[in-house]
PDB file of N, CA and C in Angstrom:
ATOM      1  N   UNK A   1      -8.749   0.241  16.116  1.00  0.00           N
ATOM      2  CA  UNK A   1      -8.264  -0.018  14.760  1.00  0.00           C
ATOM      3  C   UNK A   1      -6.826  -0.509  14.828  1.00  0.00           C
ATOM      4  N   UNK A   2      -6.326  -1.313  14.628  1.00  0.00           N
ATOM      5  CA  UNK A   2      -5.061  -1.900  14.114  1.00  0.00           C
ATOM      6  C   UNK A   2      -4.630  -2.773  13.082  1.00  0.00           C
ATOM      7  N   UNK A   3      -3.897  -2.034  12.212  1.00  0.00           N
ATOM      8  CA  UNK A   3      -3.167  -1.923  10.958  1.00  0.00           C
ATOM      9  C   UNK A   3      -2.148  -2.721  10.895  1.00  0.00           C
ATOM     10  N   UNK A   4      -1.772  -4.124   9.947  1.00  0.00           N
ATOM     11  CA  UNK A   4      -0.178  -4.764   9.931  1.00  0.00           C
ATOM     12  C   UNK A   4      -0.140  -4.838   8.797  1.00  0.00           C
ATOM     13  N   UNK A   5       1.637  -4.180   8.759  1.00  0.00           N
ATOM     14  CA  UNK A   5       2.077  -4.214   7.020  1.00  0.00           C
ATOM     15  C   UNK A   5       2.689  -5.173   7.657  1.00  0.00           C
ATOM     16  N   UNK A   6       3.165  -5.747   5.813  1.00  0.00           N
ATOM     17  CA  UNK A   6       4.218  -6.879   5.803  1.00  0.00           C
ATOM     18  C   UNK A   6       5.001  -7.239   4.640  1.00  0.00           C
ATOM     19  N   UNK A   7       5.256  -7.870   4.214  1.00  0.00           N
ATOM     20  CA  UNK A   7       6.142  -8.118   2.960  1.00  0.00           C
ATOM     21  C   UNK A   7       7.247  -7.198   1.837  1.00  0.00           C
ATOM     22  N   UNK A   8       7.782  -6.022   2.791  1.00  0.00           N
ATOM     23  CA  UNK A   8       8.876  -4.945   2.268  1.00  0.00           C
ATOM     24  C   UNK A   8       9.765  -5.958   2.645  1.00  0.00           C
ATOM     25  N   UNK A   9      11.006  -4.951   1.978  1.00  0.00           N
ATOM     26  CA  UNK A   9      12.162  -5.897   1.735  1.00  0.00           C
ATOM     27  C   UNK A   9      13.185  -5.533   0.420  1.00  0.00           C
ATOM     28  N   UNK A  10      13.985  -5.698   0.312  1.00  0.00           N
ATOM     29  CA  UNK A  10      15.177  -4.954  -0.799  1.00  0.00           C
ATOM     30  C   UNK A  10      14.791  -5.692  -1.868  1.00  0.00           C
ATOM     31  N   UNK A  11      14.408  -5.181  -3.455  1.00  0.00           N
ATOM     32  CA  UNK A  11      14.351  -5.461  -4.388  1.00  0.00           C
ATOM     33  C   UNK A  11      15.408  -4.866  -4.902  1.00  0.00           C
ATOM     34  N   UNK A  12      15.734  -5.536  -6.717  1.00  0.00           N
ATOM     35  CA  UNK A  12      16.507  -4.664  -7.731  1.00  0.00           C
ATOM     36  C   UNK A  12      15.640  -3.832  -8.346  1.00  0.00           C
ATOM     37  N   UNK A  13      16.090  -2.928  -9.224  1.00  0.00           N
ATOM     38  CA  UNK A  13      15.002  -2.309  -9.972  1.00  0.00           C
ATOM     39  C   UNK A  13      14.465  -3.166 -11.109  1.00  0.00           C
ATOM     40  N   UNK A  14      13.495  -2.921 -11.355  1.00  0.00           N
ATOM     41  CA  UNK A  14      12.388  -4.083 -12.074  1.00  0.00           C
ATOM     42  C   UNK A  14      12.059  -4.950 -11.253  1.00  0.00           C
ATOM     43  N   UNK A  15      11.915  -5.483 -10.067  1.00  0.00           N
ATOM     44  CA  UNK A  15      11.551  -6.871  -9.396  1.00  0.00           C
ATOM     45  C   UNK A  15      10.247  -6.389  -8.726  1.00  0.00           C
ATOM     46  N   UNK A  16       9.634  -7.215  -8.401  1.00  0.00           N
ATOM     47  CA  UNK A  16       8.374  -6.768  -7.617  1.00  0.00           C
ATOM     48  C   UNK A  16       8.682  -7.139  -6.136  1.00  0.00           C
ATOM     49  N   UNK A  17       7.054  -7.047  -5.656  1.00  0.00           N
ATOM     50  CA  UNK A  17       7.308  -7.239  -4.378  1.00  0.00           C
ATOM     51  C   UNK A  17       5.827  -7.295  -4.187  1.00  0.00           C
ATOM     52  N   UNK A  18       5.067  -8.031  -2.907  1.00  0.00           N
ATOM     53  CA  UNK A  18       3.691  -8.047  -2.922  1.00  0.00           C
ATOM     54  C   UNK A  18       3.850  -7.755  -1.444  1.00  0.00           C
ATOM     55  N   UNK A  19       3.007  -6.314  -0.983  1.00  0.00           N
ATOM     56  CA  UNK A  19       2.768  -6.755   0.198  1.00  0.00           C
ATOM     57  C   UNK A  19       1.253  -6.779   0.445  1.00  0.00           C
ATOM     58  N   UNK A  20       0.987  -7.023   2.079  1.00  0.00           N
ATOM     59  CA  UNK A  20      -0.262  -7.487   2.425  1.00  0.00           C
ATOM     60  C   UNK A  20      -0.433  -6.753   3.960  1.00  0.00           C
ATOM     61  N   UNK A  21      -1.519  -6.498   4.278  1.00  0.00           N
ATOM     62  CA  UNK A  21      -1.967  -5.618   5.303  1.00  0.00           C
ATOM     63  C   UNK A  21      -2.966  -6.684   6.097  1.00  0.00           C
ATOM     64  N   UNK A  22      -2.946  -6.746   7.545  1.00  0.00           N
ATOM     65  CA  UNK A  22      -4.130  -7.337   8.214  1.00  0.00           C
ATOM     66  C   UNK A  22      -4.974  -6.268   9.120  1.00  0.00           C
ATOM     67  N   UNK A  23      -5.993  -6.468   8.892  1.00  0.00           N
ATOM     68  CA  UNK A  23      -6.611  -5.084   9.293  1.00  0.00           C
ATOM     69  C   UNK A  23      -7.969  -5.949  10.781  1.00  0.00           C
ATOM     70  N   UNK A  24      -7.995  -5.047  11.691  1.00  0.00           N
ATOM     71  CA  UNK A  24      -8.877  -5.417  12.642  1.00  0.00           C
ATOM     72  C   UNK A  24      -9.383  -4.616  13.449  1.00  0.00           C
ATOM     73  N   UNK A  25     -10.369  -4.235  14.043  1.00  0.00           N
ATOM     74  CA  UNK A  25     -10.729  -3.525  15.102  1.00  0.00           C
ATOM     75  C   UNK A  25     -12.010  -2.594  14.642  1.00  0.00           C
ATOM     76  N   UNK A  26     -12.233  -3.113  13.117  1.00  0.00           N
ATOM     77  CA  UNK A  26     -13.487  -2.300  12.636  1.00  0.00           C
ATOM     78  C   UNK A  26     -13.714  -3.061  11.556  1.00  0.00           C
ATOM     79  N   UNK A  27     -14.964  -2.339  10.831  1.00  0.00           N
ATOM     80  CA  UNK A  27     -15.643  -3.241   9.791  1.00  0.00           C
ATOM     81  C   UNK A  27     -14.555  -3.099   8.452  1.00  0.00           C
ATOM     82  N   UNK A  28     -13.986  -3.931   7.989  1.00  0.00           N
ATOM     83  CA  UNK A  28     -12.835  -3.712   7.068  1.00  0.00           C
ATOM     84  C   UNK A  28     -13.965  -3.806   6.082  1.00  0.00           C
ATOM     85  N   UNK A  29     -14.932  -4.791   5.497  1.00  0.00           N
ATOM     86  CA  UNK A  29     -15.592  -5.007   4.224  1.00  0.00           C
ATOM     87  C   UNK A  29     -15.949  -3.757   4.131  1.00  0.00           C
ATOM     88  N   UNK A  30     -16.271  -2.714   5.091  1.00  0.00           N
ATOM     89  CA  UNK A  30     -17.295  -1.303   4.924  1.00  0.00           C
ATOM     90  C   UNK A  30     -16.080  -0.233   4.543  1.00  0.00           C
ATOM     91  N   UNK A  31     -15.256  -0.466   4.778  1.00  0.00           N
ATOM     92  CA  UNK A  31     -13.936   0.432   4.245  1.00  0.00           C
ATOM     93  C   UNK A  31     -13.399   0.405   3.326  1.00  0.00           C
ATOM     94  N   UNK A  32     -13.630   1.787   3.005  1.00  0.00           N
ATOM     95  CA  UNK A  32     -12.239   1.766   1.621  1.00  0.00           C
ATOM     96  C   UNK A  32     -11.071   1.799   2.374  1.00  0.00           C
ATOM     97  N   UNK A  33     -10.207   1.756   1.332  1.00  0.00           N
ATOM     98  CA  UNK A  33      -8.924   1.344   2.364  1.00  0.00           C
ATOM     99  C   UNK A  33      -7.785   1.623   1.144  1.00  0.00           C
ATOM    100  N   UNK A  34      -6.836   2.411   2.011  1.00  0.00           N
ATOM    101  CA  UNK A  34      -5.684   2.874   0.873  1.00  0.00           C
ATOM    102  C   UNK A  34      -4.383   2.865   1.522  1.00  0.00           C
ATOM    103  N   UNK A  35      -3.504   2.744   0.406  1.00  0.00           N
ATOM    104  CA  UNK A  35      -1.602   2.753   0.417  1.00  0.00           C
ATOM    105  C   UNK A  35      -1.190   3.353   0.574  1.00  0.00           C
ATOM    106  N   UNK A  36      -0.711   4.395   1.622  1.00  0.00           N
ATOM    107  CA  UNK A  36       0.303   5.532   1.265  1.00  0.00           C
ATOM    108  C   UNK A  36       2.014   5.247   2.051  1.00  0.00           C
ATOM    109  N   UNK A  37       2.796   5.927   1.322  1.00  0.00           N
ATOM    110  CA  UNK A  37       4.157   5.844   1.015  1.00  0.00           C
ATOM    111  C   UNK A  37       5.161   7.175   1.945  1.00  0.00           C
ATOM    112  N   UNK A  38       5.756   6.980   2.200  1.00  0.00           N
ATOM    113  CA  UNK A  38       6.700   8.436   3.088  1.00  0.00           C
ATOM    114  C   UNK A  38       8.180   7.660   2.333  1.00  0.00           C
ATOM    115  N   UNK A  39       8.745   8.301   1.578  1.00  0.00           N
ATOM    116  CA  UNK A  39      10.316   8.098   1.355  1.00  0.00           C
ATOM    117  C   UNK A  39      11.004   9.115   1.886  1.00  0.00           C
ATOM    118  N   UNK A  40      12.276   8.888   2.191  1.00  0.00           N
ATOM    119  CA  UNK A  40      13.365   9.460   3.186  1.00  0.00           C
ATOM    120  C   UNK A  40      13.629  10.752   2.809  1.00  0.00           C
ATOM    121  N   UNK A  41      13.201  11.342   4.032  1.00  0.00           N
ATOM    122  CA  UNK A  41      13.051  12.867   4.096  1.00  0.00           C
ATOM    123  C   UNK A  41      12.532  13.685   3.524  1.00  0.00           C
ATOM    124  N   UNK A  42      10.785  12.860   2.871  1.00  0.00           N
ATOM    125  CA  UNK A  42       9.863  13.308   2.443  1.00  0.00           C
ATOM    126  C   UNK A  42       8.599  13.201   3.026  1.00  0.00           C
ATOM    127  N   UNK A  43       7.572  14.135   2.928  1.00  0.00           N
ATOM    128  CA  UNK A  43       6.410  13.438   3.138  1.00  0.00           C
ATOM    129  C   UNK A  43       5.012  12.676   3.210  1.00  0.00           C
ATOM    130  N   UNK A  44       4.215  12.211   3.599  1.00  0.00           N
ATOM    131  CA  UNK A  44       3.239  11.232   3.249  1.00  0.00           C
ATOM    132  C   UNK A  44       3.217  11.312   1.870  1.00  0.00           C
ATOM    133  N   UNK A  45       2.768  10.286   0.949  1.00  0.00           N
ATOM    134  CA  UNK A  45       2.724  10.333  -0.349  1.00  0.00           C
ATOM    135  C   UNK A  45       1.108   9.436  -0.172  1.00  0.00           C
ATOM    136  N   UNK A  46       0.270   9.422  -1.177  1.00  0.00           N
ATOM    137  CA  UNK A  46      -1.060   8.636  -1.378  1.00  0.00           C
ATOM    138  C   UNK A  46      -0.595   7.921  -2.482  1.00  0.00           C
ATOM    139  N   UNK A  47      -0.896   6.366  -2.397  1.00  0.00           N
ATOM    140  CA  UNK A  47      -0.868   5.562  -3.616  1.00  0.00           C
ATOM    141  C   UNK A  47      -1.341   5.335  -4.490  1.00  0.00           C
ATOM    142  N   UNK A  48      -2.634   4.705  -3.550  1.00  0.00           N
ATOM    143  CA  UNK A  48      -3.684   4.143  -4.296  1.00  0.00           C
ATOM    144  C   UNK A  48      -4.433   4.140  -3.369  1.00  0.00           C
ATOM    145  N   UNK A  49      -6.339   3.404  -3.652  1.00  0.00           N
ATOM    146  CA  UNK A  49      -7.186   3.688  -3.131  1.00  0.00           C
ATOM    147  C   UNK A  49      -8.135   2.658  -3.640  1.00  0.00           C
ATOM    148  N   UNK A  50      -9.178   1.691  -2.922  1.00  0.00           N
ATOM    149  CA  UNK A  50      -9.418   1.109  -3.154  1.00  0.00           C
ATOM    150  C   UNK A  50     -10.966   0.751  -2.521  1.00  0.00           C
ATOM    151  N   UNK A  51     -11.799   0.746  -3.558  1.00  0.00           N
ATOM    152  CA  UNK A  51     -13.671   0.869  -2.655  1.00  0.00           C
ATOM    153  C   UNK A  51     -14.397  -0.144  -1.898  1.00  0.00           C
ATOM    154  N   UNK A  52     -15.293   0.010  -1.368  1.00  0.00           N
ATOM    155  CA  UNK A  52     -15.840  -1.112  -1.201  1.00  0.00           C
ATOM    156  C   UNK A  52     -17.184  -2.009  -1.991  1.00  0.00           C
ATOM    157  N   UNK A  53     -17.745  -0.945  -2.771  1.00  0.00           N
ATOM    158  CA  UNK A  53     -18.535  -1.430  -3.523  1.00  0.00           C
ATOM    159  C   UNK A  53     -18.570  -1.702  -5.220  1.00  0.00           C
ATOM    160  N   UNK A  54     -17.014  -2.037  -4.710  1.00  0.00           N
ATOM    161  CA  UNK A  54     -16.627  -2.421  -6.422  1.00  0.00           C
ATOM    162  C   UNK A  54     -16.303  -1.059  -7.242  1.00  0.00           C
ATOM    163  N   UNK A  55     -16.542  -0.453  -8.553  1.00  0.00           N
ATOM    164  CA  UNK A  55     -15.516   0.380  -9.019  1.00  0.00           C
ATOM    165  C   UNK A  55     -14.324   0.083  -9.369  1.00  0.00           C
ATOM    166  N   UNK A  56     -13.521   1.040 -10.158  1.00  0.00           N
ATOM    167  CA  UNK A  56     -12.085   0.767 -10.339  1.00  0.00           C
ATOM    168  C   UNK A  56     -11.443   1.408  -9.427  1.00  0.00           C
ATOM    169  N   UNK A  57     -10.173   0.837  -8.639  1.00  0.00           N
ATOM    170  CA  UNK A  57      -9.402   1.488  -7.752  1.00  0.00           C
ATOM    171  C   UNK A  57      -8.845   3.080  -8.289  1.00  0.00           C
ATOM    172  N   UNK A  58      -8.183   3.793  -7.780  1.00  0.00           N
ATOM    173  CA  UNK A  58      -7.724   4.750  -7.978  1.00  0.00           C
ATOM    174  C   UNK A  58      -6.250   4.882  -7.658  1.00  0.00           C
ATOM    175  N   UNK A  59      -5.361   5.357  -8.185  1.00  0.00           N
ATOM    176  CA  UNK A  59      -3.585   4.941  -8.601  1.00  0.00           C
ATOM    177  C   UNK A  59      -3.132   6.342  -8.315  1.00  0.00           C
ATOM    178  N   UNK A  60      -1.813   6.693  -7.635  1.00  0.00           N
ATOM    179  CA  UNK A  60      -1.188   8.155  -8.179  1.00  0.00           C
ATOM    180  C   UNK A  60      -0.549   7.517  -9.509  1.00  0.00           C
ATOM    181  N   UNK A  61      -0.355   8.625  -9.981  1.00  0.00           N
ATOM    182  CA  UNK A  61       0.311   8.937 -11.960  1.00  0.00           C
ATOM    183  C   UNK A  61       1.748   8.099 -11.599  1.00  0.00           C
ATOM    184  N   UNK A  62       2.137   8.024 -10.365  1.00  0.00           N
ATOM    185  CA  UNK A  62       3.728   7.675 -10.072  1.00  0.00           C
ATOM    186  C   UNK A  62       3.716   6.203 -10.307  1.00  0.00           C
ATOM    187  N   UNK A  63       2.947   5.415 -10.096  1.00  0.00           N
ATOM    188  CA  UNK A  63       2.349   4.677  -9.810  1.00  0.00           C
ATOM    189  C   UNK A  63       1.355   3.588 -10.644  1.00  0.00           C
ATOM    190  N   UNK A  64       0.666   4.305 -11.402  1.00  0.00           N
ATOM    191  CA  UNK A  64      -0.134   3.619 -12.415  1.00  0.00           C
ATOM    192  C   UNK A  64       0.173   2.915 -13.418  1.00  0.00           C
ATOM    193  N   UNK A  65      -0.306   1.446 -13.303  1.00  0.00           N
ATOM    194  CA  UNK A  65       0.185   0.311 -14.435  1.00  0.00           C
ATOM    195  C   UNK A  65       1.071  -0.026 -13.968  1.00  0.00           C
ATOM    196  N   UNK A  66       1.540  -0.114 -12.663  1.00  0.00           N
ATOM    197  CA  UNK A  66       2.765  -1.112 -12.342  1.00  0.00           C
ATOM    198  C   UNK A  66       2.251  -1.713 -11.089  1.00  0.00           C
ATOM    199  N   UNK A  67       1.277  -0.948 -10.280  1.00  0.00           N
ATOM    200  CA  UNK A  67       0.565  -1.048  -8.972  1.00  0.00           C
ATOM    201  C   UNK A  67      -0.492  -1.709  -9.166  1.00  0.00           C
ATOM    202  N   UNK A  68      -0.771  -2.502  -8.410  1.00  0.00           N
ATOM    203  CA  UNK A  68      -1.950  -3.140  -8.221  1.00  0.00           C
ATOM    204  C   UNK A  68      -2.965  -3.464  -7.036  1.00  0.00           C
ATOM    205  N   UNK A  69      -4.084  -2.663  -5.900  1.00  0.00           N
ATOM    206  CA  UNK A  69      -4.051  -2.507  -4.662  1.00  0.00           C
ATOM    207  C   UNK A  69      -5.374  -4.016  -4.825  1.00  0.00           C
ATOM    208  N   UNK A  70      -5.562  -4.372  -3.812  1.00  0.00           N
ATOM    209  CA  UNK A  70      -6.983  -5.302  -4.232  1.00  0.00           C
ATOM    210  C   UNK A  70      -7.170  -5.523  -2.721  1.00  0.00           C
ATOM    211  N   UNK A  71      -8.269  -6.592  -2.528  1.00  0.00           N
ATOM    212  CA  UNK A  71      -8.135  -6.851  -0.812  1.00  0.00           C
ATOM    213  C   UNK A  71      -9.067  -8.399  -0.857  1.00  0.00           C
ATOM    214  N   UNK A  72      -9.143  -8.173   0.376  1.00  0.00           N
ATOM    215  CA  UNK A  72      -9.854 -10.205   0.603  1.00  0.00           C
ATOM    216  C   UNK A  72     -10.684  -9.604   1.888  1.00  0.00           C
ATOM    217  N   UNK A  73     -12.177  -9.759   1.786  1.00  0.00           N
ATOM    218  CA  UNK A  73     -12.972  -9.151   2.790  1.00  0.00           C
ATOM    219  C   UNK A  73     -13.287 -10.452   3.793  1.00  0.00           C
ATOM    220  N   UNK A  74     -13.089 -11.395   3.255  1.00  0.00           N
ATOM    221  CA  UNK A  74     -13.108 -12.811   4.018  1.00  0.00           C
ATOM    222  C   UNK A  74     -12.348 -12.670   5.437  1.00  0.00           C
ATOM    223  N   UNK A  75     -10.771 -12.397   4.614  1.00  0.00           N
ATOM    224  CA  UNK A  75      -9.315 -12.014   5.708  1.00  0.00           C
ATOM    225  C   UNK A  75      -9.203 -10.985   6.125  1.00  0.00           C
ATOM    226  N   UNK A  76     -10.495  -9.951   5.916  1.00  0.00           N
ATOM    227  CA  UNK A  76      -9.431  -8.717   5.990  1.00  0.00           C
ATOM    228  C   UNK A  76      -8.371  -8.431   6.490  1.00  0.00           C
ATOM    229  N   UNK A  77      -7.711  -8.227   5.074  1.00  0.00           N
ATOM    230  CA  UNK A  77      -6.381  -7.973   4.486  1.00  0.00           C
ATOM    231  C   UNK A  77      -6.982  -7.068   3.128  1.00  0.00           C
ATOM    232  N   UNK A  78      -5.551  -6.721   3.097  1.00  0.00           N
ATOM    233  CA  UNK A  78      -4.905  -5.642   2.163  1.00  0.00           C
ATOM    234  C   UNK A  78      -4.017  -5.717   1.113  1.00  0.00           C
ATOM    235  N   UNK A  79      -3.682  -5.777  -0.170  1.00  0.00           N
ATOM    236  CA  UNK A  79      -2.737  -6.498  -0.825  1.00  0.00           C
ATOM    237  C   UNK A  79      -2.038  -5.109  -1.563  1.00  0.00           C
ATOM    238  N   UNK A  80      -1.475  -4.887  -1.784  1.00  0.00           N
ATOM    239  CA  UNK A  80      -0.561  -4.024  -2.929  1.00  0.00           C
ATOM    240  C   UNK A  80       0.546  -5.111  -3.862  1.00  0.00           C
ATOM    241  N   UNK A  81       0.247  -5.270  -4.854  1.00  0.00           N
ATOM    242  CA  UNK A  81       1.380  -5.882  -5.954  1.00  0.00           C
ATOM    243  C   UNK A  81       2.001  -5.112  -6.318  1.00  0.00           C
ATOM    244  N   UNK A  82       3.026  -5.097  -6.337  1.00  0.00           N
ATOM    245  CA  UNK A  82       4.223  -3.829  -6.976  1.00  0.00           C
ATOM    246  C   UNK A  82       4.932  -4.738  -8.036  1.00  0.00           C
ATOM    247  N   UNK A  83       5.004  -3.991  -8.951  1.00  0.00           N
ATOM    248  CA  UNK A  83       5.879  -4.509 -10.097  1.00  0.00           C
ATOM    249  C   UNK A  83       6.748  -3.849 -10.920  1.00  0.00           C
ATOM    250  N   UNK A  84       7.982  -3.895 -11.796  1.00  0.00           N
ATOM    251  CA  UNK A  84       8.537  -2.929 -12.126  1.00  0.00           C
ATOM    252  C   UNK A  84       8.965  -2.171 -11.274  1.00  0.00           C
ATOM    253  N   UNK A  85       9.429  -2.432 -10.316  1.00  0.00           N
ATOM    254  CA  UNK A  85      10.084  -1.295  -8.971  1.00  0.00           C
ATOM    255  C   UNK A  85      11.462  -0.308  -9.767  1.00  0.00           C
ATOM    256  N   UNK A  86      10.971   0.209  -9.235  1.00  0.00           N
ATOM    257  CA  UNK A  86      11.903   1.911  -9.483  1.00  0.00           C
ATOM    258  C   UNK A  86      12.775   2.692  -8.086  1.00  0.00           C
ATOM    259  N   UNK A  87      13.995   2.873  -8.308  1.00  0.00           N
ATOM    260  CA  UNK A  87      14.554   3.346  -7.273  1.00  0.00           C
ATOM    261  C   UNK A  87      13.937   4.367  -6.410  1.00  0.00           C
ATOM    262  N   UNK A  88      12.895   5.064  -7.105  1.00  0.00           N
ATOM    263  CA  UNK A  88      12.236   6.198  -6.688  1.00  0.00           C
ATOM    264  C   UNK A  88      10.774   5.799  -5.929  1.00  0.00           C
ATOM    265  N   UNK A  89      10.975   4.436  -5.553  1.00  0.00           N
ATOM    266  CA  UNK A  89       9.598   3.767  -4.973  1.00  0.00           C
ATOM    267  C   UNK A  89      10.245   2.879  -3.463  1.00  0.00           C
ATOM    268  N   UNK A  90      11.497   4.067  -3.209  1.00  0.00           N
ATOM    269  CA  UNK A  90      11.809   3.237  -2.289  1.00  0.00           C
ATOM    270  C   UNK A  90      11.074   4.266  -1.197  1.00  0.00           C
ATOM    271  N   UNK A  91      10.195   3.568  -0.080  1.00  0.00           N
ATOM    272  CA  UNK A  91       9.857   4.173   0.759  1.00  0.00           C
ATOM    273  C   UNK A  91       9.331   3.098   1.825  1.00  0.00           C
ATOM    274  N   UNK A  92       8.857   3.923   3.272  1.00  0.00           N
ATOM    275  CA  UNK A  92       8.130   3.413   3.927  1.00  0.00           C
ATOM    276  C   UNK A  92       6.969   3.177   3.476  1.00  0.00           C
ATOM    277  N   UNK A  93       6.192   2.037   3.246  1.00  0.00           N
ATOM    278  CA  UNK A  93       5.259   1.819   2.981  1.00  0.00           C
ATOM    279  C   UNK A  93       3.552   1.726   3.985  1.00  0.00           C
ATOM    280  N   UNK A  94       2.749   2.000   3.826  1.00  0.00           N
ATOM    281  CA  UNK A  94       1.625   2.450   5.050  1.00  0.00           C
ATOM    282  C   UNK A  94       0.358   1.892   4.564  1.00  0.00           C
ATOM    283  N   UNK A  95      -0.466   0.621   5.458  1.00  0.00           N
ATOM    284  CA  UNK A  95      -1.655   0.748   4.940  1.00  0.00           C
ATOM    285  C   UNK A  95      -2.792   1.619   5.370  1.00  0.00           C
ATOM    286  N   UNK A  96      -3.478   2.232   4.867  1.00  0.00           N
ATOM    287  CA  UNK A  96      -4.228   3.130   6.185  1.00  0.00           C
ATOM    288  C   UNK A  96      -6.130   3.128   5.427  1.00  0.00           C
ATOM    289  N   UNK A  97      -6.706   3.839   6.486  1.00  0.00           N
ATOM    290  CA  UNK A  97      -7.844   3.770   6.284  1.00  0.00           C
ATOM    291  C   UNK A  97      -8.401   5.244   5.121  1.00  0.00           C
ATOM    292  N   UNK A  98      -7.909   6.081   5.301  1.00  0.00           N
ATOM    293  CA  UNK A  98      -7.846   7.643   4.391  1.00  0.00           C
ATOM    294  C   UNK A  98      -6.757   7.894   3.178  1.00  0.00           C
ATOM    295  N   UNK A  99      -6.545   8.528   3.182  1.00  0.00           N
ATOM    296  CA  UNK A  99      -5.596   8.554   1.604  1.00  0.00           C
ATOM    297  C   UNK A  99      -4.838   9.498   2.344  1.00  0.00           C
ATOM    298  N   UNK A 100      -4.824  10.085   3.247  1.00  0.00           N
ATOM    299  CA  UNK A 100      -4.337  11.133   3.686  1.00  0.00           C
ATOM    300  C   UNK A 100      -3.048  10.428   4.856  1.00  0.00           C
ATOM    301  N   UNK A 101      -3.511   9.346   5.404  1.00  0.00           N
ATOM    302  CA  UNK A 101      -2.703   8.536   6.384  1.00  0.00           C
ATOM    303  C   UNK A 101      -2.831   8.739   7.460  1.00  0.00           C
ATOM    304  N   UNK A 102      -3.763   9.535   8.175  1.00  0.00           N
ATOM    305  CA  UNK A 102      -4.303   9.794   9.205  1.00  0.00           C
ATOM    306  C   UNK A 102      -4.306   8.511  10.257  1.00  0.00           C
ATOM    307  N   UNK A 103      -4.869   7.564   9.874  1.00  0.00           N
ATOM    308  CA  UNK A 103      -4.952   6.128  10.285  1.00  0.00           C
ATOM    309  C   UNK A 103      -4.254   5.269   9.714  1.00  0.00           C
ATOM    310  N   UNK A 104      -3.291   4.829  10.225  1.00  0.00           N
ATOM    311  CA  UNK A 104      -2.556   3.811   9.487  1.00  0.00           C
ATOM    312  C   UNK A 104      -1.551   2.838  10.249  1.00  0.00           C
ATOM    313  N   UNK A 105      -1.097   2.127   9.700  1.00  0.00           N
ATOM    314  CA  UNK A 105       0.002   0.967  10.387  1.00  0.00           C
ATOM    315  C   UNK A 105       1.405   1.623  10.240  1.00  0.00           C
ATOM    316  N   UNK A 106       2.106   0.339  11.339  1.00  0.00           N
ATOM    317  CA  UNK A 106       3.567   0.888  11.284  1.00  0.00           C
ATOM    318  C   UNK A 106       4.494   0.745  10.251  1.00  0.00           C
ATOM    319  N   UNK A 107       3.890   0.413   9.074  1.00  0.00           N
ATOM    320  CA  UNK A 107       4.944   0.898   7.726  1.00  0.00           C
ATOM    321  C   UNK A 107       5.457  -0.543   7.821  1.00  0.00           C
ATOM    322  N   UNK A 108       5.489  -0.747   6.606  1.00  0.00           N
ATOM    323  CA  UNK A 108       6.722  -1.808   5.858  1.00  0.00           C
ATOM    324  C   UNK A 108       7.676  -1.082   4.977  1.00  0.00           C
ATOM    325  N   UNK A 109       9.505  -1.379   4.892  1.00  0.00           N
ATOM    326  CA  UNK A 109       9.975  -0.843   4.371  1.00  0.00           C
ATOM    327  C   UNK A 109      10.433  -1.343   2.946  1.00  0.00           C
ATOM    328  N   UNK A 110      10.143  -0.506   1.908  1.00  0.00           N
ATOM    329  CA  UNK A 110      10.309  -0.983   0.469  1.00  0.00           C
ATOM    330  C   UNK A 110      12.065  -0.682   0.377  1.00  0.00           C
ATOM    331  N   UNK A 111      12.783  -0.919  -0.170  1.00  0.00           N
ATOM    332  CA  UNK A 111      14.151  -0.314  -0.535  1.00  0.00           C
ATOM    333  C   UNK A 111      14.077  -1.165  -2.291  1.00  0.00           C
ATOM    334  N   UNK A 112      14.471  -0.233  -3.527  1.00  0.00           N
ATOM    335  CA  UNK A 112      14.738  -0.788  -4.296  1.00  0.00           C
ATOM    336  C   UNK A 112      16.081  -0.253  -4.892  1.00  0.00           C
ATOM    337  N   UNK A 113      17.038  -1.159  -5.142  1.00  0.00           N
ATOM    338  CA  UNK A 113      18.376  -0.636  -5.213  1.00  0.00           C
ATOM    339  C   UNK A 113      19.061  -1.732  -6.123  1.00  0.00           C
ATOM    340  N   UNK A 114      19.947  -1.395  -6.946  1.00  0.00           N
ATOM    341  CA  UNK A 114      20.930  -2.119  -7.312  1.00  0.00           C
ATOM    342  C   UNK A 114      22.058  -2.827  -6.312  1.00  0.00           C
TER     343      UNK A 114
END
């Protein structure tokens, strides 16, 4: 299994940011596949969550209506849209296979700051 984040990077607050995950080494279309977050000197956080047989994704409350997780089974890849960024969404960012983060990539870093 190997996991690539990508597209973190310093926003202001309110700006978005899109990142994208490339996923390989297993059946990505057969996976759900989810976001989780670690901010500084905290730990694992779950984002979101996302199925494979269609359904509505699933959001934390921190999170909901500004997040957007989706994917491309063609590429497998991974997308998170972030919008409305909040200082409190600054974290390492993780794509992983569990909600728990058990499996996951080496993090992209979000920073949102004035």
């Amino acid at each position: 299994v190997r996991l690539v984040e990508s597209g973190g990077g310093l926003v202001r607050p309110g700006g978005s940011l899109r990142l994208s995950c490339a996923a390989s080494g297993f059946t990505f279309s057969r996976s759900s596949m989810c976001w989780v977050r670690q901010a500084p000197g905290k730990g694992l956080e779950w984002v979101s969550t996302i199925f494979t047989g269609g359904g509505s994704p699933l959001y934390a409350a921190s999170v909901k209506g500004r997040f957007t997780i989706s994917r491309d089974n063609a590429e497998n890849r991974l997308y998170l849209q972030m919008n409305g960024l909040k200082p409190e969404d600054t974290a390492l960012y993780y794509c992983a296979k569990d909600p728990a983060g058990f499996v996951r990539g080496q993090g992209t870093q979000v920073t949102v700051s004035s």
